[in-house]
N, C-alpha and C. Protein backbone atom coordinates (compact mmCIF):
# COMPACT_ATOMS: atom_id res chain seq x y z
N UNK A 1 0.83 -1.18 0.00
CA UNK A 1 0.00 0.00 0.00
C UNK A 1 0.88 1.25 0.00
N UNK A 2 0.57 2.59 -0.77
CA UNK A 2 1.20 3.46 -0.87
C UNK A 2 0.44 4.67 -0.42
N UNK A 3 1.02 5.42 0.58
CA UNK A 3 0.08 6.42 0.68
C UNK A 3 0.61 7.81 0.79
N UNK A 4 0.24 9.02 0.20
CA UNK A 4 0.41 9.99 -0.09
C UNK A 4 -0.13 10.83 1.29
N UNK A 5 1.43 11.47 1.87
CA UNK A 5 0.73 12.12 3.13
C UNK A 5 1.74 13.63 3.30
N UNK A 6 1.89 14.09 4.83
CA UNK A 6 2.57 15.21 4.93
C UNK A 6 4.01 13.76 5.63
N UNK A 7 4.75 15.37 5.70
CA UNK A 7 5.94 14.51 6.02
C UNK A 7 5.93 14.02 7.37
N UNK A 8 7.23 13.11 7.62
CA UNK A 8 7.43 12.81 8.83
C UNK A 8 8.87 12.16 8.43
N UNK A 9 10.16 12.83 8.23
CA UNK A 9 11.64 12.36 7.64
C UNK A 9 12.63 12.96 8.74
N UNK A 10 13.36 12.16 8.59
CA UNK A 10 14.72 12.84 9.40
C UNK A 10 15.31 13.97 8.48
N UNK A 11 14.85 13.77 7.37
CA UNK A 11 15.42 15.30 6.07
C UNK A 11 14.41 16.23 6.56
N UNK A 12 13.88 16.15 7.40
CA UNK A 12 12.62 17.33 7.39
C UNK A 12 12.88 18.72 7.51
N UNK A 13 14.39 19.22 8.15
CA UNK A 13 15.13 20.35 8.14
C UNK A 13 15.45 20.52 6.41
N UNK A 14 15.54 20.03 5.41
CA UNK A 14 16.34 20.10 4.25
C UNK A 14 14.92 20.69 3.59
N UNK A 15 13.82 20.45 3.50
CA UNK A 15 12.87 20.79 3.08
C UNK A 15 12.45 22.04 2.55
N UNK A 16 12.40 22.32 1.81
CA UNK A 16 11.98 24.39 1.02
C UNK A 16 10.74 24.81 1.84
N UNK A 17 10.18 24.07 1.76
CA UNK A 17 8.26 24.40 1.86
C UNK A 17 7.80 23.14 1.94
N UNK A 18 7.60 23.38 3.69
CA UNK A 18 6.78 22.42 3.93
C UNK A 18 5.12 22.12 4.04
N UNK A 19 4.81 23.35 3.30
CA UNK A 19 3.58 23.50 3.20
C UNK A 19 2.94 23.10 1.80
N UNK A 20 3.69 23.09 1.01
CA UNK A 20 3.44 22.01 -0.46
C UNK A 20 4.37 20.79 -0.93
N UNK A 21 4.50 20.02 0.91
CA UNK A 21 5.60 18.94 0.55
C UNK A 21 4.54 18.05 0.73
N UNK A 22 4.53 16.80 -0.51
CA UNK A 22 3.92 15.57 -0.12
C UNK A 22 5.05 14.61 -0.18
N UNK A 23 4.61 13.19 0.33
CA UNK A 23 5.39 12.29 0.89
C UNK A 23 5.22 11.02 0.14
N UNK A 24 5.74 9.83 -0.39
CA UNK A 24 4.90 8.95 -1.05
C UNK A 24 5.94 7.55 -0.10
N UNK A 25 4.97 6.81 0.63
CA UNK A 25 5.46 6.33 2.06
C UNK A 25 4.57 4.52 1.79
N UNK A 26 4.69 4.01 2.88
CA UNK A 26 4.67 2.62 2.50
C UNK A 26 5.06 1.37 1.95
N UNK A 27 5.02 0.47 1.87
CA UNK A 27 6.10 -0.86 1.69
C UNK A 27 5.24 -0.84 -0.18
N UNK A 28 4.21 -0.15 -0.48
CA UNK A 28 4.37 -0.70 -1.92
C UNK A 28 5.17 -0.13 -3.01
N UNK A 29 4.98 -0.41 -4.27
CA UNK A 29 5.75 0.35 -5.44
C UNK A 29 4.96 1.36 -6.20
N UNK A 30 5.13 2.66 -6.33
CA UNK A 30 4.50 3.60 -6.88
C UNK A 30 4.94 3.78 -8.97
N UNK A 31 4.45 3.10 -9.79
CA UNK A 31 4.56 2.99 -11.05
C UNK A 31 4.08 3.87 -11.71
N UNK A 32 4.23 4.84 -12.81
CA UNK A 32 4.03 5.81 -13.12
C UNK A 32 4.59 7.35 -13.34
N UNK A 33 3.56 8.44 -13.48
CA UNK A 33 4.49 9.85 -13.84
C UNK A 33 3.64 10.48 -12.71
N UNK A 34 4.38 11.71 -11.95
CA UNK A 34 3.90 12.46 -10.72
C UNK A 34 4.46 13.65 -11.46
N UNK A 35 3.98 14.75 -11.13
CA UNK A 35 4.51 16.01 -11.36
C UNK A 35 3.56 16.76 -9.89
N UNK A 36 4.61 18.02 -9.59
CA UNK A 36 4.38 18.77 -8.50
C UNK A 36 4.83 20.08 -8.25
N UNK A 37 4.15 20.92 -7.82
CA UNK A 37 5.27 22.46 -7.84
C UNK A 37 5.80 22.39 -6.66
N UNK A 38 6.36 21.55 -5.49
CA UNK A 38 6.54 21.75 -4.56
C UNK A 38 7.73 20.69 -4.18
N UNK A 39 7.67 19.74 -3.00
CA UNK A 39 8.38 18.82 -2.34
C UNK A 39 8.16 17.84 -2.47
N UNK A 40 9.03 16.51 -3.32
CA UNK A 40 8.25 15.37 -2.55
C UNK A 40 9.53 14.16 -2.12
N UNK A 41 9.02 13.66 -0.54
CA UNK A 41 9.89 13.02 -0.14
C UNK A 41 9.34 11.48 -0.63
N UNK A 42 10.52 10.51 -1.11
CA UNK A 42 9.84 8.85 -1.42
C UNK A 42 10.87 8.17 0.08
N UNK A 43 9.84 7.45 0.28
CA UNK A 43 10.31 6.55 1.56
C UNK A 43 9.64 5.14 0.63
N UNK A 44 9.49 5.06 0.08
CA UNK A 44 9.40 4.13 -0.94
C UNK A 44 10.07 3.42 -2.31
N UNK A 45 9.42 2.66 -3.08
CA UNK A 45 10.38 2.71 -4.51
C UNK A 45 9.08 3.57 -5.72
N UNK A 46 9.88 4.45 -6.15
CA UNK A 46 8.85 4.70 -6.99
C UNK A 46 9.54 4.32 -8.99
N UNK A 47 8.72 3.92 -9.57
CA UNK A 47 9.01 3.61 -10.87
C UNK A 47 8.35 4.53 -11.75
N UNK A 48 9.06 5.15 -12.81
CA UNK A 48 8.64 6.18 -13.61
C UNK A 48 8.93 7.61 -13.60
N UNK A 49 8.43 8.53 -14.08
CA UNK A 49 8.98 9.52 -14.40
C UNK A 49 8.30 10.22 -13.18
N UNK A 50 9.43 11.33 -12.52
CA UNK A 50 9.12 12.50 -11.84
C UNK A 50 9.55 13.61 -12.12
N UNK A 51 8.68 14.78 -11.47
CA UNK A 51 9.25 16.06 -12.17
C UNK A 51 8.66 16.93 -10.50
N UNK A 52 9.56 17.55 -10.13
CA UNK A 52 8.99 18.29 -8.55
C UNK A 52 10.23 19.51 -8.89
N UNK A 53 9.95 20.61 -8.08
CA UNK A 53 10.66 21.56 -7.14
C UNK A 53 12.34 21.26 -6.68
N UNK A 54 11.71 20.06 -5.38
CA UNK A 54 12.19 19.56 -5.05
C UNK A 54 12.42 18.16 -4.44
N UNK A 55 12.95 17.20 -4.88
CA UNK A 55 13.09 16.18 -4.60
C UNK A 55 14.15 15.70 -3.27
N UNK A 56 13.49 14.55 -2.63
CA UNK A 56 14.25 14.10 -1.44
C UNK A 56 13.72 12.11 -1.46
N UNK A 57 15.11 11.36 -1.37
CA UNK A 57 14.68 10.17 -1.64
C UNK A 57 15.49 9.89 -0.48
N UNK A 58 14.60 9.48 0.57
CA UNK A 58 14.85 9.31 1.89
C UNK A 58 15.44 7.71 1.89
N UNK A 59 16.37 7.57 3.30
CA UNK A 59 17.33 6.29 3.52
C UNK A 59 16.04 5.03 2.79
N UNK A 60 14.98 4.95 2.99
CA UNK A 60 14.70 3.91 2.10
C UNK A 60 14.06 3.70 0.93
N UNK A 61 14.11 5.34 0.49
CA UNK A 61 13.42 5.09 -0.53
C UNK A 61 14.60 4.96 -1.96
N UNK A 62 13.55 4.42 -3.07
CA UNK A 62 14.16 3.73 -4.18
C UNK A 62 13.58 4.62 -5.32
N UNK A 63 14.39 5.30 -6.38
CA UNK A 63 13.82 5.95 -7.44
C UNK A 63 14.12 5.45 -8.41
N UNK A 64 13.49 5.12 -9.62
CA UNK A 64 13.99 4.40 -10.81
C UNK A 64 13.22 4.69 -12.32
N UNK A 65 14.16 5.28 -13.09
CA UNK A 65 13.57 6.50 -14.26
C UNK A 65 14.29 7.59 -14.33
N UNK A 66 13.05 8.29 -14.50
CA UNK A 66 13.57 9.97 -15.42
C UNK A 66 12.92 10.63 -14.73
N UNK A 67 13.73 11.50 -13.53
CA UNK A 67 13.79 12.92 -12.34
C UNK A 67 14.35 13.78 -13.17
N UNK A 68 13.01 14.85 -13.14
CA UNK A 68 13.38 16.16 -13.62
C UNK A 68 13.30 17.19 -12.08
N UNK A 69 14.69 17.48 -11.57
CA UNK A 69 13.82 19.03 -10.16
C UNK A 69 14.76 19.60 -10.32
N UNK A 70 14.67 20.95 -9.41
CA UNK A 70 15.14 21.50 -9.01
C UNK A 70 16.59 21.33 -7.81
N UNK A 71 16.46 20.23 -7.42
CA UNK A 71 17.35 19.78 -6.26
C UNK A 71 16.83 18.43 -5.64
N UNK A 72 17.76 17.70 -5.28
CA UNK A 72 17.43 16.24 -5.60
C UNK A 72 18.63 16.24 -4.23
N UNK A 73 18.14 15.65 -3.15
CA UNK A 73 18.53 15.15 -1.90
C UNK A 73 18.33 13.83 -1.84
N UNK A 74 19.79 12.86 -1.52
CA UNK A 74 19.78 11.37 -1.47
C UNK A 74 20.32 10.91 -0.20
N UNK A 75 19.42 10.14 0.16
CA UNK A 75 19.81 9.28 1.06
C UNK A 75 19.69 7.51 0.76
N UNK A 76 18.72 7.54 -0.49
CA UNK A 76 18.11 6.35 -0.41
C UNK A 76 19.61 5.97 -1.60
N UNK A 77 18.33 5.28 -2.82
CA UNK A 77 19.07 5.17 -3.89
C UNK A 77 18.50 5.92 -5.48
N UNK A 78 19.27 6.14 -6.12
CA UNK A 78 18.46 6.81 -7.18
C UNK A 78 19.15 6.21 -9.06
N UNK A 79 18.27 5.80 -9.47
CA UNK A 79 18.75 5.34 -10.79
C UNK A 79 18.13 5.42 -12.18
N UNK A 80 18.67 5.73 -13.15
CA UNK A 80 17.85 6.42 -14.13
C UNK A 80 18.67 7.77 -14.95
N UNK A 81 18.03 8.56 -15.67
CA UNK A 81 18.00 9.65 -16.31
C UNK A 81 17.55 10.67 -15.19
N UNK A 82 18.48 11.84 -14.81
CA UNK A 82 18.40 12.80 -13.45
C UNK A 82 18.83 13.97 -14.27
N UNK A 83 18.07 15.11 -14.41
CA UNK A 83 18.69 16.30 -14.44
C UNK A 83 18.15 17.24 -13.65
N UNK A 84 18.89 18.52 -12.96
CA UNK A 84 18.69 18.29 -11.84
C UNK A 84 20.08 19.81 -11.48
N UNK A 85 19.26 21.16 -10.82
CA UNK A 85 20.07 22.13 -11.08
C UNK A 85 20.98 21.61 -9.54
N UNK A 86 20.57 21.08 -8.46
CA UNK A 86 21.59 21.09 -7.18
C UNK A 86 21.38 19.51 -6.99
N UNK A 87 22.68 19.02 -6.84
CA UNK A 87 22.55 16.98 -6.41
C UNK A 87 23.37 17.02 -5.25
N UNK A 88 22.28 16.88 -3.85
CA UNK A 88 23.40 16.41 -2.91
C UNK A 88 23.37 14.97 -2.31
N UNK A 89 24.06 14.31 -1.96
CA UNK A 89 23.93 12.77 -2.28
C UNK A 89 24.92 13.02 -0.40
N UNK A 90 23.95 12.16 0.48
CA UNK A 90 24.24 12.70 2.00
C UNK A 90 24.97 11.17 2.16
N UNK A 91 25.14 10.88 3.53
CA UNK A 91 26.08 9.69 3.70
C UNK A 91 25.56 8.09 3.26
N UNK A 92 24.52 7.69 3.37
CA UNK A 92 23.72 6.59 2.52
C UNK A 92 23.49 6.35 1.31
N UNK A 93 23.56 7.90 0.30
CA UNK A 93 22.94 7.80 -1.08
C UNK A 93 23.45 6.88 -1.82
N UNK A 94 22.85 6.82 -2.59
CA UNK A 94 23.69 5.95 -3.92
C UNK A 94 22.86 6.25 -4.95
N UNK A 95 23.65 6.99 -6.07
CA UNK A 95 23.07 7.97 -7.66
C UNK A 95 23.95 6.44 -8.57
N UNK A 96 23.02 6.16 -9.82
CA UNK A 96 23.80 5.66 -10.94
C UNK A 96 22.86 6.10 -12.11
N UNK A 97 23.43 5.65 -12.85
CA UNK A 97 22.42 6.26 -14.40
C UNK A 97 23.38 7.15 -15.12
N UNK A 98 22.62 8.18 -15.52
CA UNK A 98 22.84 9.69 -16.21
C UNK A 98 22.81 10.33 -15.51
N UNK A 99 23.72 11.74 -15.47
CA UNK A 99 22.82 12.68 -14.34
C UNK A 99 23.17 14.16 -15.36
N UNK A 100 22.64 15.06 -15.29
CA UNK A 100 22.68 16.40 -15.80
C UNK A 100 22.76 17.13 -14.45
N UNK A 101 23.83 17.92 -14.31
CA UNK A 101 23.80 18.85 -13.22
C UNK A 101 24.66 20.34 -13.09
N UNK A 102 24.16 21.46 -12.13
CA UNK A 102 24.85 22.26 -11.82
C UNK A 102 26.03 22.17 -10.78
N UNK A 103 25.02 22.02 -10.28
CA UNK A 103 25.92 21.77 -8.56
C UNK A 103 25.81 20.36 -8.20
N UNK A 104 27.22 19.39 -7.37
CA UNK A 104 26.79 18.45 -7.08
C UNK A 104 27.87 18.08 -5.84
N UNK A 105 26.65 17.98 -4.62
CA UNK A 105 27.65 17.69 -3.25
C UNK A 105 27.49 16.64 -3.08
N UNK A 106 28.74 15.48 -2.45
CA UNK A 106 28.71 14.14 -2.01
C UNK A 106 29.42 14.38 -0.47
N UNK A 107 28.41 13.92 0.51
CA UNK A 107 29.07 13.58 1.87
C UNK A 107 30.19 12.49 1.67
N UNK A 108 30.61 12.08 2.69
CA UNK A 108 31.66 10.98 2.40
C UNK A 108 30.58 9.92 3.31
N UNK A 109 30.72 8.87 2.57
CA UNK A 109 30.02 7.72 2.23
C UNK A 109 29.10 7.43 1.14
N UNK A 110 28.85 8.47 0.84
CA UNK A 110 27.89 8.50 -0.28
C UNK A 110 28.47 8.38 -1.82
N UNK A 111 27.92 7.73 -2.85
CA UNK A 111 28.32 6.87 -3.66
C UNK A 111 27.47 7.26 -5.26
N UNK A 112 29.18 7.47 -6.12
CA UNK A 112 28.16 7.86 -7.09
C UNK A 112 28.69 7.02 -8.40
N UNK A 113 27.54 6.06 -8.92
CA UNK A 113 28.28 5.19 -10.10
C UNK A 113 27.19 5.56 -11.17
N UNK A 114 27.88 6.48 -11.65
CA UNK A 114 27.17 6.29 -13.07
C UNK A 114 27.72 6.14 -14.57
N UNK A 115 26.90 5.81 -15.64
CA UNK A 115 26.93 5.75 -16.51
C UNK A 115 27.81 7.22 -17.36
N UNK A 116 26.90 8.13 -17.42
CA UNK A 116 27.06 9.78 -17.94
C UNK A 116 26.76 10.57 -16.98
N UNK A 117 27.96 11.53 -17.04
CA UNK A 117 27.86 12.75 -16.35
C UNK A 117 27.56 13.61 -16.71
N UNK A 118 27.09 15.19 -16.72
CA UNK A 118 27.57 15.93 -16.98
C UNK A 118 27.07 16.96 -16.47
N UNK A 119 27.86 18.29 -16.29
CA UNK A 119 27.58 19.74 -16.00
C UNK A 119 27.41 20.34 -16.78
N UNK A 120 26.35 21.62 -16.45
CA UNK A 120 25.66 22.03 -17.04
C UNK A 120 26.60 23.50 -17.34
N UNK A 121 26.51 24.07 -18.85
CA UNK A 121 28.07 24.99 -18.49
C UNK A 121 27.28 26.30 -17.98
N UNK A 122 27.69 27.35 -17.63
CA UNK A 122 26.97 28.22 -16.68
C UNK A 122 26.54 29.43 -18.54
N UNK A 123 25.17 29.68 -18.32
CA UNK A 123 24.93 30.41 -19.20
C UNK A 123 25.47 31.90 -19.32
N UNK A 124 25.85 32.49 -20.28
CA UNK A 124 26.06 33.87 -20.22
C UNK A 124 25.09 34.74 -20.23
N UNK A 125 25.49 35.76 -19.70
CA UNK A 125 24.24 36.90 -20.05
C UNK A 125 24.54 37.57 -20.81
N UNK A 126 23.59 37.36 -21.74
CA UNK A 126 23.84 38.00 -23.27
C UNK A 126 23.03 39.39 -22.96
N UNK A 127 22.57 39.99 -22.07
CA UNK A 127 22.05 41.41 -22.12
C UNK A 127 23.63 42.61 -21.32
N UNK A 128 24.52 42.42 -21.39
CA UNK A 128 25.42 42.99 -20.93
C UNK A 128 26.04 43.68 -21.98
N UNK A 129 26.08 45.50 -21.98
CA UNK A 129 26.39 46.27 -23.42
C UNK A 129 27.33 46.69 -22.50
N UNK A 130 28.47 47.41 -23.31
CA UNK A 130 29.47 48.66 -22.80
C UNK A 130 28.41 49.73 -23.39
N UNK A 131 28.37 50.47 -22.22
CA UNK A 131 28.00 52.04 -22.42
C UNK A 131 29.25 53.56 -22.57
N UNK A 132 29.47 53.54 -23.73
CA UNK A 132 30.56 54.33 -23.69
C UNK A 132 30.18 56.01 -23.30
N UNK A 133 30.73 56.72 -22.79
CA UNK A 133 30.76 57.85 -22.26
C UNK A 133 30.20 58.87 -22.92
N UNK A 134 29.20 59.50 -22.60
CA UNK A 134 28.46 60.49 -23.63
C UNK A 134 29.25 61.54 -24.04
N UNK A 135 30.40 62.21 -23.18
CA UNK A 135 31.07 63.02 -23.43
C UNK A 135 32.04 62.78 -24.60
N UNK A 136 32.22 62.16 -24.91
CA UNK A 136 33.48 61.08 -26.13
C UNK A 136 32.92 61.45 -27.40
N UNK A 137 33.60 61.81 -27.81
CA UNK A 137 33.69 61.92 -29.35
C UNK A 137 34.60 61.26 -30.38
């Protein structure tokens, strides 16, 4: 059984907003696509595509697919296609697959085997002019 609730994690400090965090908790397997503007912690295995804010895959939970967020907190395990602007992978995690990223912190113990890496290169800002001096001729 899988049930969709508020939190209750030892990540519960790591959390953005805990006021649009759901939780997907229980011994079953969640199969499928979720999308969310907010938080969601898996204490579960979930199969299929996600797309959140922010993601957190707690010491037992299991992710497997294609994570699209904003920031992706591991404790559990995570495998698949990940892109993903902040990856911090805490002392339990374990990332394999692909991953697309900006930023990416590993505690020590935490474990990263993947397939493809890569960083994301930092965009320029193409609205930046020289303003030359009105007085100049």
């Amino acid at each position: 059984m899988i049930k969709i609730s508020r939190i209750s994690s030892p990540l519960k400090d790591k959390i953005k907003n805990i006021d649009t965090c759901s939780q997907l908790d229980g011994d079953g397997v969640f199969e499928g696509k979720y999308s969310t503007s907010g938080t969601i912690v898996l204490k579960n295995k979930f199969i299929g595509s996600l797309k959140a804010d922010q993601t957190i895959v707690d010491t037992d939970g299991i992710f497997e697919g294609e994570l699209k967020t904003e920031e992706l907190i591991i404790s559990g395990f995570v495998n698949g296609k990940v892109d993903a602007d902040n990856i911090i992978i805490m002392e339990n995690g374990k990332i394999s697959g692909d991953i697309t990223y900006n930023q990416l912190a590993v505690f020590e113990g935490g474990i990263i085997d993947v397939a493809g890496m890569k960083r994301r290169e930092k965009q320029k800002d193409d609205k930046v002019i020289d303003i030359a001096n009105s007085n100049q001729k």
